[in-house]
C-alpha atoms as a PDB file:
ATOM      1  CA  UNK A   1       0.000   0.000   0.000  1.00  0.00           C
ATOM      2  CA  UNK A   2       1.420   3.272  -0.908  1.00  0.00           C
ATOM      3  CA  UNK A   3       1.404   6.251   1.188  1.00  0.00           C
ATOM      4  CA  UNK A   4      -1.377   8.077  -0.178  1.00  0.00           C
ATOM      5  CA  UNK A   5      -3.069   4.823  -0.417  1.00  0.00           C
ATOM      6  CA  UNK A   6      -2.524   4.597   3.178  1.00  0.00           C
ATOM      7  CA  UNK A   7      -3.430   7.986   4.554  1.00  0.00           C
ATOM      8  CA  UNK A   8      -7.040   7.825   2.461  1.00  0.00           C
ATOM      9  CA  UNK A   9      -7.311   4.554   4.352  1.00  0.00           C
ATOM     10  CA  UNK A  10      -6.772   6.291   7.173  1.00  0.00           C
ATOM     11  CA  UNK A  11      -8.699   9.052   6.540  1.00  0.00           C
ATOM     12  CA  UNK A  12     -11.509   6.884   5.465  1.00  0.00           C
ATOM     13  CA  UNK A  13     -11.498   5.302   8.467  1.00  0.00           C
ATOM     14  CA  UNK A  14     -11.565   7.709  10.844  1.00  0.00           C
ATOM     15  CA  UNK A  15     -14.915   9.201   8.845  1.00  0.00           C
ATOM     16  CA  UNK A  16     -16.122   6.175   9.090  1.00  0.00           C
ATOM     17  CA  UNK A  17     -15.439   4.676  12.566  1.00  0.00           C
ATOM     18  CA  UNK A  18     -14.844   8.302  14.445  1.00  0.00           C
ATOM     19  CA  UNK A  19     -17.604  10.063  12.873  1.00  0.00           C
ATOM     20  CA  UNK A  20     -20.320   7.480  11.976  1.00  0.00           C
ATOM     21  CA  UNK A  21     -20.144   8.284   8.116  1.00  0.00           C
ATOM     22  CA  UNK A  22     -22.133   6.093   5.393  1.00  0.00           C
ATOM     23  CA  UNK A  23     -19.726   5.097   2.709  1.00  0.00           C
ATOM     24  CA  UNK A  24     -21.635   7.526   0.314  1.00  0.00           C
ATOM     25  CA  UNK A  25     -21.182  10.007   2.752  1.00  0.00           C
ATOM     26  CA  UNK A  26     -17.155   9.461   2.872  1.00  0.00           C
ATOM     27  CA  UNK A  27     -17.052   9.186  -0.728  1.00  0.00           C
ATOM     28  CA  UNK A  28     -18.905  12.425  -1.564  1.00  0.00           C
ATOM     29  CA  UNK A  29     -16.600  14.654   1.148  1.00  0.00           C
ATOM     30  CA  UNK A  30     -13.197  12.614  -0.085  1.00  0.00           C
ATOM     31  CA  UNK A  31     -14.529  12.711  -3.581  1.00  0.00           C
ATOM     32  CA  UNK A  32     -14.048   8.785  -4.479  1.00  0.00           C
ATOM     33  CA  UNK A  33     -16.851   6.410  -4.956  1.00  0.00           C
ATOM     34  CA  UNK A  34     -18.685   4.285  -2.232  1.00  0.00           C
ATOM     35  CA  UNK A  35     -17.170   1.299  -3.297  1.00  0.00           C
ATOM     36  CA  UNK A  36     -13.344   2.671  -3.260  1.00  0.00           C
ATOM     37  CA  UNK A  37     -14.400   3.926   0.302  1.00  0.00           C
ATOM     38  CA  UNK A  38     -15.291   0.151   1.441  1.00  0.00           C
ATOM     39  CA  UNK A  39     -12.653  -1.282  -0.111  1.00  0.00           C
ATOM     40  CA  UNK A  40     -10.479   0.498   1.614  1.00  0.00           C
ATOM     41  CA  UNK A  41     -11.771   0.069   4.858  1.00  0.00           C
ATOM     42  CA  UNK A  42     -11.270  -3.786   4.438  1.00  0.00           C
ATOM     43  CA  UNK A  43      -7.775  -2.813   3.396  1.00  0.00           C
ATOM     44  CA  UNK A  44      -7.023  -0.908   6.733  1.00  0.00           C
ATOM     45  CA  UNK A  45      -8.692  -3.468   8.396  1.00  0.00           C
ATOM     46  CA  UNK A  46      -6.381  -6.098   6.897  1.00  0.00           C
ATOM     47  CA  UNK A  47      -3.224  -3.890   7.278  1.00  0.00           C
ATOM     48  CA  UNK A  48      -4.018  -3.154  11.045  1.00  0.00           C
ATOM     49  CA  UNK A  49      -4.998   0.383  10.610  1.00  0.00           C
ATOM     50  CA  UNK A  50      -7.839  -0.855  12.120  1.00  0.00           C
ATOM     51  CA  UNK A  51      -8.278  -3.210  14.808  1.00  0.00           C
ATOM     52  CA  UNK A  52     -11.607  -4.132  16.000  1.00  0.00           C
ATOM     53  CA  UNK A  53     -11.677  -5.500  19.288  1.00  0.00           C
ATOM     54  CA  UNK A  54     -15.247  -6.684  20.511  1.00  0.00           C
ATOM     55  CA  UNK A  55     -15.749  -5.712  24.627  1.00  0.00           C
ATOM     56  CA  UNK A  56     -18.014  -7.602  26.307  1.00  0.00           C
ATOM     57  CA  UNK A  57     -17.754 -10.039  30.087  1.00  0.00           C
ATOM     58  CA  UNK A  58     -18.425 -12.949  27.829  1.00  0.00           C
ATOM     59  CA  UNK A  59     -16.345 -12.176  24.792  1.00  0.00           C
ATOM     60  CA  UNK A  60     -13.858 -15.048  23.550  1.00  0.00           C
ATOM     61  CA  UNK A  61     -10.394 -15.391  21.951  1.00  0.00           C
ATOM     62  CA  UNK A  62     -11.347 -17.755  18.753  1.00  0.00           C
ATOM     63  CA  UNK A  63      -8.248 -17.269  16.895  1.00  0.00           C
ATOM     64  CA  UNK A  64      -6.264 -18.092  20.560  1.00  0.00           C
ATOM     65  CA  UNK A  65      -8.675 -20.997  20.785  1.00  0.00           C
ATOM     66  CA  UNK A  66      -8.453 -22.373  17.467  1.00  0.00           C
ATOM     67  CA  UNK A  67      -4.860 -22.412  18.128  1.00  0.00           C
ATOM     68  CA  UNK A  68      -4.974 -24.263  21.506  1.00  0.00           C
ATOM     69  CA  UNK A  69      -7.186 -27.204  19.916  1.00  0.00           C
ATOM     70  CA  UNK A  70      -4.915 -27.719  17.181  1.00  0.00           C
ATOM     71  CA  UNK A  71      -1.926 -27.782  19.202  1.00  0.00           C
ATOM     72  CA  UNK A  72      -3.232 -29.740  21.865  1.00  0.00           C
ATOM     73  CA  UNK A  73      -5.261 -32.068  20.139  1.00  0.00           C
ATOM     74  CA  UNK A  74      -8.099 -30.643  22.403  1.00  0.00           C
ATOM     75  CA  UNK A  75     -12.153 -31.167  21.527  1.00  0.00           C
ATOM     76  CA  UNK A  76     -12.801 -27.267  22.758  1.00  0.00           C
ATOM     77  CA  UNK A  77     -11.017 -24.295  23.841  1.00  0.00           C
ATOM     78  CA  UNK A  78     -12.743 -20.904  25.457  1.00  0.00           C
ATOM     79  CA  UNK A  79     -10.683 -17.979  26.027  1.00  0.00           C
ATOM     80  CA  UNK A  80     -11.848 -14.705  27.796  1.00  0.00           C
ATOM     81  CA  UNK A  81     -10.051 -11.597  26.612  1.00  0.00           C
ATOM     82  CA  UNK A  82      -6.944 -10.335  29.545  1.00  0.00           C
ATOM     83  CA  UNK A  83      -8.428  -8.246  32.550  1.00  0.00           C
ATOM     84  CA  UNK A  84      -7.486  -7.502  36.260  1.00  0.00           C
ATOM     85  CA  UNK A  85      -8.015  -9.072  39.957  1.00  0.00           C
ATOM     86  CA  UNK A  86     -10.891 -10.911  41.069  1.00  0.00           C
ATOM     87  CA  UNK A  87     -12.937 -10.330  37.822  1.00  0.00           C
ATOM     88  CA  UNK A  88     -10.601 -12.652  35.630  1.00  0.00           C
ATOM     89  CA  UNK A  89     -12.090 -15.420  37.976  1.00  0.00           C
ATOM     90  CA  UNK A  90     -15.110 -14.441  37.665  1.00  0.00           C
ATOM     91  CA  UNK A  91     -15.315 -14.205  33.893  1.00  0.00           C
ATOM     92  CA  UNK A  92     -13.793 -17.577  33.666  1.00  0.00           C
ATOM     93  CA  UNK A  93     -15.978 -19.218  35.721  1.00  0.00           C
ATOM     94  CA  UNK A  94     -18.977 -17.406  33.498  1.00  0.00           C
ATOM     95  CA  UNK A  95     -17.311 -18.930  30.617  1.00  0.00           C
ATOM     96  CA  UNK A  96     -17.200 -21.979  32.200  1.00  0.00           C
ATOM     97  CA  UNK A  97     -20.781 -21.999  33.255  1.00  0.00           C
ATOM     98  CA  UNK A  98     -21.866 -20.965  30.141  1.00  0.00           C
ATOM     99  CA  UNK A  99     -19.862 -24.088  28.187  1.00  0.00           C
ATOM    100  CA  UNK A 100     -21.469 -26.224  30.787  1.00  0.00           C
ATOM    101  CA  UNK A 101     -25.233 -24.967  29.695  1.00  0.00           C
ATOM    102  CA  UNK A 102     -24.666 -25.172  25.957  1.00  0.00           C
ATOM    103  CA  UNK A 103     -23.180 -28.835  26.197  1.00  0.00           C
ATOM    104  CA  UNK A 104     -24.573 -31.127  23.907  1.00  0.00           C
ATOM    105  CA  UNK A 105     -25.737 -33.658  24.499  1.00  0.00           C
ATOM    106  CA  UNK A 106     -26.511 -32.944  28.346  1.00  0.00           C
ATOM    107  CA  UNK A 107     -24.707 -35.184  30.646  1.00  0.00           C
ATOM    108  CA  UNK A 108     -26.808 -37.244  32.331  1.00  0.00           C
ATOM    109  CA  UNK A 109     -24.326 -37.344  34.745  1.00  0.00           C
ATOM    110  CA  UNK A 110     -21.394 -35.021  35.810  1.00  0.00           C
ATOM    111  CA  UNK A 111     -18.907 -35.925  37.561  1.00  0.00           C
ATOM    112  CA  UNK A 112     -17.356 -32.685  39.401  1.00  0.00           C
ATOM    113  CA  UNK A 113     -14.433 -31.649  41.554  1.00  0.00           C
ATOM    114  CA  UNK A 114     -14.351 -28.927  44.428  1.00  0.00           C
ATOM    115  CA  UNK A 115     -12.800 -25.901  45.258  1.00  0.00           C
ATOM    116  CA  UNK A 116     -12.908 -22.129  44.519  1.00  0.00           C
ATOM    117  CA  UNK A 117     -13.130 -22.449  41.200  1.00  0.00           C
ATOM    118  CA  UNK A 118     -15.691 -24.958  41.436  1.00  0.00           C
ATOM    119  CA  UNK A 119     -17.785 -23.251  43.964  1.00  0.00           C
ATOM    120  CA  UNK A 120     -17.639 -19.764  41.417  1.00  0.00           C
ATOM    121  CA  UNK A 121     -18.714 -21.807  38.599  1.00  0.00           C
ATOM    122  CA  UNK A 122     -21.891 -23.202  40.391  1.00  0.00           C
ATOM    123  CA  UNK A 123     -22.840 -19.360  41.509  1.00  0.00           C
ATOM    124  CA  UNK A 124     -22.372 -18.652  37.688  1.00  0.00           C
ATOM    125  CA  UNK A 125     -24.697 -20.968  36.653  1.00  0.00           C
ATOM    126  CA  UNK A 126     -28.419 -20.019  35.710  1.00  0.00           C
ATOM    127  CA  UNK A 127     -31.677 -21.763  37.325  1.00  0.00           C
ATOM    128  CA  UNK A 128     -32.597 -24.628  34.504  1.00  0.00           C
ATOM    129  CA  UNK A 129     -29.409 -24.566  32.808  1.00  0.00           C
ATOM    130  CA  UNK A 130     -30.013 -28.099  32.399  1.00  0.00           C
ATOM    131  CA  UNK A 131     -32.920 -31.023  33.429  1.00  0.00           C
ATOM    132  CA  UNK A 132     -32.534 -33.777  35.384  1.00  0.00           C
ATOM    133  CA  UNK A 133     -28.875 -33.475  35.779  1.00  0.00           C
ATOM    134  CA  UNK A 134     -27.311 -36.272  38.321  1.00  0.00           C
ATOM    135  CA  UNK A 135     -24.324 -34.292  40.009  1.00  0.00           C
ATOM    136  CA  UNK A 136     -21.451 -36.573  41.443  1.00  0.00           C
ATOM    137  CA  UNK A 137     -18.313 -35.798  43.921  1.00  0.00           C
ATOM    138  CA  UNK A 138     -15.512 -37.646  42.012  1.00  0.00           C
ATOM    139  CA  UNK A 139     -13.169 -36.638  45.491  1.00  0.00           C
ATOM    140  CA  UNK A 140     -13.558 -36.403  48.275  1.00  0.00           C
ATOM    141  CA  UNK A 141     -14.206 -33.427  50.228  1.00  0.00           C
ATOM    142  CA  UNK A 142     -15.558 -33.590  53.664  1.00  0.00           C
ATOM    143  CA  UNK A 143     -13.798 -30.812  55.796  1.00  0.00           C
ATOM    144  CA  UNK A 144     -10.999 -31.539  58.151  1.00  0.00           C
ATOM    145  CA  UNK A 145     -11.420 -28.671  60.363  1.00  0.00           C
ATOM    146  CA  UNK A 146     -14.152 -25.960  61.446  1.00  0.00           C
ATOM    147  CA  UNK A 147     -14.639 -23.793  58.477  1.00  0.00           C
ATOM    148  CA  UNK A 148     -17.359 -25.016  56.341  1.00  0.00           C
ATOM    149  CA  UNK A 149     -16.244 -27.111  53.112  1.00  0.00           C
ATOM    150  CA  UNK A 150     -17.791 -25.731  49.570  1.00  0.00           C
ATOM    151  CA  UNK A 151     -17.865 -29.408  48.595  1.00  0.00           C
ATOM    152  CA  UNK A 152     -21.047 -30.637  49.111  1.00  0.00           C
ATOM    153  CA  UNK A 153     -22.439 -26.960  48.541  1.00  0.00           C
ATOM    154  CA  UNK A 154     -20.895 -26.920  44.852  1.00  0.00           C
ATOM    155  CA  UNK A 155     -22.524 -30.309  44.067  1.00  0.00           C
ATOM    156  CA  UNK A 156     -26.111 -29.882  45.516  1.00  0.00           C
ATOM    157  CA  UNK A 157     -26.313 -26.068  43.614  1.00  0.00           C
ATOM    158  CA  UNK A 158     -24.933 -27.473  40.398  1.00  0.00           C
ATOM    159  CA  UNK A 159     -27.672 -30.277  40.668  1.00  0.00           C
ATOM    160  CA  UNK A 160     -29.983 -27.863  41.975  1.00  0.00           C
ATOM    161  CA  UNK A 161     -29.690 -25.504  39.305  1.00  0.00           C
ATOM    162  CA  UNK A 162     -30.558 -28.501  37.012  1.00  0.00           C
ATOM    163  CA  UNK A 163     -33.376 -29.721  38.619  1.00  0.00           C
ATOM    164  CA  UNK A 164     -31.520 -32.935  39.213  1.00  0.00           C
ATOM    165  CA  UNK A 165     -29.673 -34.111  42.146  1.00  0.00           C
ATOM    166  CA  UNK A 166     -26.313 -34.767  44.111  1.00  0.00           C
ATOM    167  CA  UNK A 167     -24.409 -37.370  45.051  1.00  0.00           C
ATOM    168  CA  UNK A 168     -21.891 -36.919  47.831  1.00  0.00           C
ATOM    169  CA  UNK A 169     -18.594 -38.667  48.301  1.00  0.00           C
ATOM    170  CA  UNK A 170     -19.145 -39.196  52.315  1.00  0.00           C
ATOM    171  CA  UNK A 171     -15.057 -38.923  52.769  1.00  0.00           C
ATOM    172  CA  UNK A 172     -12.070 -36.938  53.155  1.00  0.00           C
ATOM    173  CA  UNK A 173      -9.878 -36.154  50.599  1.00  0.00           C
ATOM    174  CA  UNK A 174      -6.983 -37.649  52.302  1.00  0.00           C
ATOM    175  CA  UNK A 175      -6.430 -40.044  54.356  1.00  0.00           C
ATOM    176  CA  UNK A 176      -3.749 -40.346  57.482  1.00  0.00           C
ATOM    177  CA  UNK A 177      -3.252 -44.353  56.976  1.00  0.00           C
ATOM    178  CA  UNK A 178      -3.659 -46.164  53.797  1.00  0.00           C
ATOM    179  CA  UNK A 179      -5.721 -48.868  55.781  1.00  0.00           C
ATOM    180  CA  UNK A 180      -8.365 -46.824  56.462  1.00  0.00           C
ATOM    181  CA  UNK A 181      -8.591 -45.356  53.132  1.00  0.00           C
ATOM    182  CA  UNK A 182      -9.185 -49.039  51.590  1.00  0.00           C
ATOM    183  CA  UNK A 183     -11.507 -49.569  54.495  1.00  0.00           C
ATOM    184  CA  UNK A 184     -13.286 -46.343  53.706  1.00  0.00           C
ATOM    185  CA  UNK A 185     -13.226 -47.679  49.542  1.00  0.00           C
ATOM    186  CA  UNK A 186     -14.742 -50.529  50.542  1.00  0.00           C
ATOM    187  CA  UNK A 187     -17.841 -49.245  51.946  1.00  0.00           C
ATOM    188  CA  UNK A 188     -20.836 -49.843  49.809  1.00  0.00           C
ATOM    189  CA  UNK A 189     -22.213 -46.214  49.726  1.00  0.00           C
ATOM    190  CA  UNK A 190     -18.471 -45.056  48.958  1.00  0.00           C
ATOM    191  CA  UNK A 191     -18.154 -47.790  46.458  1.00  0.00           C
ATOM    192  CA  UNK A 192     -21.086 -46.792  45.020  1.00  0.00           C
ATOM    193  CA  UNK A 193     -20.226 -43.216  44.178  1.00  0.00           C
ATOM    194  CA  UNK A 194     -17.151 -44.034  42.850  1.00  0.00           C
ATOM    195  CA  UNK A 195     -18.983 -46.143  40.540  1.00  0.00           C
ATOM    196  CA  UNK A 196     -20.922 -43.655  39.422  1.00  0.00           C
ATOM    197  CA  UNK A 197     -18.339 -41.318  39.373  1.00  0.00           C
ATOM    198  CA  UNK A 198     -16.172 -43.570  37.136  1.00  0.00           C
ATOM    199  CA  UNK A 199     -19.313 -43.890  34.323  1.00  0.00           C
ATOM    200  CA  UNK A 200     -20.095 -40.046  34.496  1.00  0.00           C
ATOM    201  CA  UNK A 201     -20.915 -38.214  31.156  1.00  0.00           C
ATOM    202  CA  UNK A 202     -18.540 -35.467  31.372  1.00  0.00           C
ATOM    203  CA  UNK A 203     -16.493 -34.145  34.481  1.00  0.00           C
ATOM    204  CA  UNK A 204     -15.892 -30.305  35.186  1.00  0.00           C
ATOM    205  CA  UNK A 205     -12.696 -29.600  37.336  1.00  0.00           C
ATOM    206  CA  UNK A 206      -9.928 -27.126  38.406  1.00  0.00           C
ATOM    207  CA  UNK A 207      -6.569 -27.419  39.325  1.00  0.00           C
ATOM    208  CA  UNK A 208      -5.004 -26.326  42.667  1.00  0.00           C
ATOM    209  CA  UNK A 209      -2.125 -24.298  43.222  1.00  0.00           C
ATOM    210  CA  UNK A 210       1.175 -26.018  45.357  1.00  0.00           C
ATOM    211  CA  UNK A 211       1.503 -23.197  48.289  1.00  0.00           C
ATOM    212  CA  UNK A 212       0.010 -22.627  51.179  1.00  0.00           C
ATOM    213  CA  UNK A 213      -2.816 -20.852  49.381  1.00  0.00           C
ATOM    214  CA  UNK A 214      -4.320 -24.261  48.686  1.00  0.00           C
ATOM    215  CA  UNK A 215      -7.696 -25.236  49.367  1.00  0.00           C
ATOM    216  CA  UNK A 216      -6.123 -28.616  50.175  1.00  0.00           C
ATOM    217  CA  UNK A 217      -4.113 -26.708  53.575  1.00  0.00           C
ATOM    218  CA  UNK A 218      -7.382 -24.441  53.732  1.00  0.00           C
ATOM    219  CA  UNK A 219      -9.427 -27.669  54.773  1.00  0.00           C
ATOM    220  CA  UNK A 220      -7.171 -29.045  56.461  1.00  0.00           C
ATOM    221  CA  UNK A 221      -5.955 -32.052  54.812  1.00  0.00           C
ATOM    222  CA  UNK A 222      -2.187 -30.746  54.622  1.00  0.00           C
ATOM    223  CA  UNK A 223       0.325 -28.580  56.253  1.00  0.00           C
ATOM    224  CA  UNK A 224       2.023 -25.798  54.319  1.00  0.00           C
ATOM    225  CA  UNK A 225       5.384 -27.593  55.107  1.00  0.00           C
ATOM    226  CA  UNK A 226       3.639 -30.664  53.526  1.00  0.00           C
ATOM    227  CA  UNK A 227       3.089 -28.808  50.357  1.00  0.00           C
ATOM    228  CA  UNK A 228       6.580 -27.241  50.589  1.00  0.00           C
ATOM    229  CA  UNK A 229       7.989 -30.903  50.732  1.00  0.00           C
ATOM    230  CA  UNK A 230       5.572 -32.016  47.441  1.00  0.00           C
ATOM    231  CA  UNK A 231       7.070 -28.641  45.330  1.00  0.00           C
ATOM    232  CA  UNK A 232      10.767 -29.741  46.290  1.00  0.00           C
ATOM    233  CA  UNK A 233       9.629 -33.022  44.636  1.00  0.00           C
ATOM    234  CA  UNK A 234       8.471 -31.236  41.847  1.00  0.00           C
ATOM    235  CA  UNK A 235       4.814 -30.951  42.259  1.00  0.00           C
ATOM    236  CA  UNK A 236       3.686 -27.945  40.095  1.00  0.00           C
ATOM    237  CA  UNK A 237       0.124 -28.172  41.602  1.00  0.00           C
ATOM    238  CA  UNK A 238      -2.659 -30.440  42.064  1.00  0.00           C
ATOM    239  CA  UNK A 239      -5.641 -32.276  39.985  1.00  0.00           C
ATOM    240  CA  UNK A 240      -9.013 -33.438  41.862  1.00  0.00           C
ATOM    241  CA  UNK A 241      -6.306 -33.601  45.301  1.00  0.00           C
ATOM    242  CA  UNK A 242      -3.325 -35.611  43.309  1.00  0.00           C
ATOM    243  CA  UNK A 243      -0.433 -33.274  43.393  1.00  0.00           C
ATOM    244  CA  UNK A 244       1.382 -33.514  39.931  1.00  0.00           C
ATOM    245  CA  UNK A 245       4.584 -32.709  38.277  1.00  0.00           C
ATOM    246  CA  UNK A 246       5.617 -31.057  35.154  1.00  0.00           C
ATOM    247  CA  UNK A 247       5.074 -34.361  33.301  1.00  0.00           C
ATOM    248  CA  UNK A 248       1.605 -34.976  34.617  1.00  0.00           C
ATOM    249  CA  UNK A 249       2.748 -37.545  37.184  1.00  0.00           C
ATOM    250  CA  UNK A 250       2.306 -37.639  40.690  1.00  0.00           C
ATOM    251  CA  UNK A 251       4.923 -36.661  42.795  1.00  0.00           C
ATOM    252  CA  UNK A 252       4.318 -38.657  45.806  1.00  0.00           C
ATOM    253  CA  UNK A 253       3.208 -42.536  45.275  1.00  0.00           C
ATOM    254  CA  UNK A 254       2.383 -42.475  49.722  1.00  0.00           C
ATOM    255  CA  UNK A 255       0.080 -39.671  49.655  1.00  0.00           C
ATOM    256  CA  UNK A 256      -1.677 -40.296  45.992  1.00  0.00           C
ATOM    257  CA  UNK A 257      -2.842 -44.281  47.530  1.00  0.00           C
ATOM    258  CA  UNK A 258      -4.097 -42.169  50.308  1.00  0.00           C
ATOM    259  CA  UNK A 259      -6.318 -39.640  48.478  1.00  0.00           C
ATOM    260  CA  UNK A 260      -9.859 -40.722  48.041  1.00  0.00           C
ATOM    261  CA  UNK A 261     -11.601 -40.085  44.055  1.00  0.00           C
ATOM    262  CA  UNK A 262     -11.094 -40.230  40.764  1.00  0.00           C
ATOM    263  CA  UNK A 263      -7.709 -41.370  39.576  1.00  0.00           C
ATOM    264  CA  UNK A 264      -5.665 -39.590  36.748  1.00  0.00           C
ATOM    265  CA  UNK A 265      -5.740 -42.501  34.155  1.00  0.00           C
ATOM    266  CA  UNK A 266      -9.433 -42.178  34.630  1.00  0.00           C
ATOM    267  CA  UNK A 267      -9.511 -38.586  33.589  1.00  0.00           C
ATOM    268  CA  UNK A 268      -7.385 -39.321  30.633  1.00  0.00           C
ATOM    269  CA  UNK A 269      -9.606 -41.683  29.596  1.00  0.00           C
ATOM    270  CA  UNK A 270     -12.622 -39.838  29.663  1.00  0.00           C
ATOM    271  CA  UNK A 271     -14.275 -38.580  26.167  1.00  0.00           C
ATOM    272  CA  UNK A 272     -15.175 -35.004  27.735  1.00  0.00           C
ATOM    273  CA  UNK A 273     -13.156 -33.427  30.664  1.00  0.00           C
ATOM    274  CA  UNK A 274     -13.409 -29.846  31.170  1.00  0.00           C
ATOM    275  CA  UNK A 275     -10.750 -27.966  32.578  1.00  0.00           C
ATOM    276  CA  UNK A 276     -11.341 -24.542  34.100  1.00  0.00           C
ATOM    277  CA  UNK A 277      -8.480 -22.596  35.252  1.00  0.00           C
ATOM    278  CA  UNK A 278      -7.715 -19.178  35.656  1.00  0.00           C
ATOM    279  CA  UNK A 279      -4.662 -16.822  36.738  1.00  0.00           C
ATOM    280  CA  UNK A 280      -0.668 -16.479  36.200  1.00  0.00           C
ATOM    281  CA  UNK A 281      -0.046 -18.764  39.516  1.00  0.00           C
ATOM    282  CA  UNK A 282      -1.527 -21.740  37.358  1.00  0.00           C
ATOM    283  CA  UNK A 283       0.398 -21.628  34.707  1.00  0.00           C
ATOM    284  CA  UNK A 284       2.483 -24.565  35.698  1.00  0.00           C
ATOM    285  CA  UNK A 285       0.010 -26.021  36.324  1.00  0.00           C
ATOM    286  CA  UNK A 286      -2.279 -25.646  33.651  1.00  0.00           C
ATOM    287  CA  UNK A 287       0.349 -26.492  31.149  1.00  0.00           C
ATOM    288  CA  UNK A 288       0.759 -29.806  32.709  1.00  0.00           C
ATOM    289  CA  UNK A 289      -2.321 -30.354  32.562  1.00  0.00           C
ATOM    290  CA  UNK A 290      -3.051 -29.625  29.124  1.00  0.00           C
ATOM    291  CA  UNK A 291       0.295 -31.232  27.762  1.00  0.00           C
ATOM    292  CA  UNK A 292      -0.159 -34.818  29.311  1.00  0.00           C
ATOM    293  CA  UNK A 293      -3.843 -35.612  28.066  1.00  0.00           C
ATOM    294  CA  UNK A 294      -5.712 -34.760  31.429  1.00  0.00           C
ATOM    295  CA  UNK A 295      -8.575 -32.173  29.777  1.00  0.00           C
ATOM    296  CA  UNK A 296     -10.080 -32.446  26.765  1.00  0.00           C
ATOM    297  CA  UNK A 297     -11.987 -29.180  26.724  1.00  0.00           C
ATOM    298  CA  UNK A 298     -10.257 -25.684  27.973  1.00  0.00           C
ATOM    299  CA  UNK A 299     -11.545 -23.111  30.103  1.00  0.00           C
ATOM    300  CA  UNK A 300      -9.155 -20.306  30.830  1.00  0.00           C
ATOM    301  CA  UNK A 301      -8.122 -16.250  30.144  1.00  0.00           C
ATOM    302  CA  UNK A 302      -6.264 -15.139  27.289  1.00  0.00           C
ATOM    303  CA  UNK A 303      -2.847 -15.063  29.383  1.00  0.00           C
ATOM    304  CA  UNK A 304      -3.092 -18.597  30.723  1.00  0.00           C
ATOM    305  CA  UNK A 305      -3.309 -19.347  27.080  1.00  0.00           C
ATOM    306  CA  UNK A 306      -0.694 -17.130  25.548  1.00  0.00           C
ATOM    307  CA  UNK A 307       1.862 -19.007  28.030  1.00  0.00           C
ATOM    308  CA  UNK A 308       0.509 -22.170  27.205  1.00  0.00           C
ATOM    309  CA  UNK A 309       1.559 -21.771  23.674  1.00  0.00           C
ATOM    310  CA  UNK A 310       4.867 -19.838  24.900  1.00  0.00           C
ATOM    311  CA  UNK A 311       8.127 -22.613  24.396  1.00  0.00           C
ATOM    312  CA  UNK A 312       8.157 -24.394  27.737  1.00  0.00           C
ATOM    313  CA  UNK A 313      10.311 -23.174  30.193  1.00  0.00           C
END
């Protein structure tokens, strides 16, 4: 494009864009015709005179997303546009809620995991986003101290929401002794659940981060000097309470035959996992994640993706 070329474009543009011109309007004050005047608009459109950016809590990243599935080999990607603080959370968890709704077919049954994440995805959700939905704990998540667990709360509004109903996973997320974890497997209600959770439709999860921040510490279950001990083994974070490393592994054989749910291999296997994760302290964690074949569908913000798709560290 030469430079007169370009500063018609230009000007044409701004007419247009600034000043809420018609096309015949622009071409009867730059003397050209209409058609010159929308041809090049799609030329400073196509040069990057013009960048058109569309604003909205529930806009998405398809170019970013077509990118993740075909890198990934991934079913789905959403990707909310960059913002700040506590509102990136909450837009992913809208977009999460909002992939959950237009799912298709409906899963009869859903297996879930808990958490913040969790818990801000089931407030996202709309009354009759769904009918009949059967929700089911796939870890477990009874509290290990006096604060109040979101657990059971996540599941029963999820279900709720979907005029269906919950099913709980009556145990802690980790057990002390391995004994009484198998003893605890071996109940028939527990059983039960995990039976269900193994055949669910789809499962929705998060990811946890490996500090003291974790929900995992929050409830209880582990000491920050625990987690310090799992990240100098190289946990990067953990998935439905299995702390993993870089390579999608877990970190610490003891602890993983003690922790009650869903097992990895199972999540792997599973024809729709959804993956919502959010903010630059789960990057690690979301990349191992997405690299090793846990998700299939991808929930996140635009710079959880761009470092996705960044040469790994």
């Amino acid at each position: 494009m030469s430079d007169e070329t370009e500063l018609l474009s230009v000007r044409v543009a701004e007419l247009y864009y600034d000043e809420n011109k018609t096309q015949d309007e622009i071409g009867a004050l730059l003397g050209i015709t209409r058609w010159k005047a929308g041809r090049l608009l799609t030329q400073a459109r196509a040069s990057g005179i013009v960048r058109i950016e569309i604003v909205h809590p529930r806009a998405r990243r398809l170019g970013i997303e077509r990118e993740l599935r075909e890198r990934f080999g991934l079913t789905d990607a959403v990707v909310i546009p960059a913002t700040e603080g506590s509102e990136l959370h909450s837009r992913v968890a809208q977009a999460a809620a909002d992939y959950l709704a237009a799912l298709r077919p409906v899963p009869r049954i859903l297996g879930i995991s808990w958490g913040r994440t969790l818990n801000d995805v089931a407030n996202q959700l709309a009354d009759g986003w769904a009918t009949g939905v059967t929700v089911v704990q796939i870890n477990g998540g009874v509290s290990l101290n006096r604060r109040a667990g979101t657990a059971a709360s996540t599941a029963v509004a999820i279900a709720q929401k979907a005029s269906g109903h919950a099913i709980l996973l009556p145990s802690p997320a980790i057990l002390e002794r391995l004994e009484t974890k198998l003893a605890i497997e071996a109940d028939r209600t527990v059983a039960g659940v995990l039976t269900l959770a193994e055949g669910a439709s789809a499962y929705l999860y998060s990811a946890g981060v490996a500090d003291e921040s974790s929900v995992l510490v929050d409830s209880g279950y582990l000491t920050p000097a625990d987690v310090a001990e799992l990240v100098r083994k190289g946990a990067v974070g953990d998935v439905v309470g299995r702390y993993i490393d870089a390579n999608g592994n877990t970190v610490d054989p003891g602890l993983d035959e003690r922790t009650v749910g869903l097992g990895l291999d199972q999540l792997r296997a599973a024809s729709t996992a959804i993956f919502v994760v959010a903010g630059e302290g789960k990057h690690d964690v979301a990349r191992a994640v997405v690299t090793t074949g846990l998700c299939t569908v991808l929930v996140t913000d635009e710079g959880t993706a761009r470092a996705l798709m960044e040469p790994e560290r």
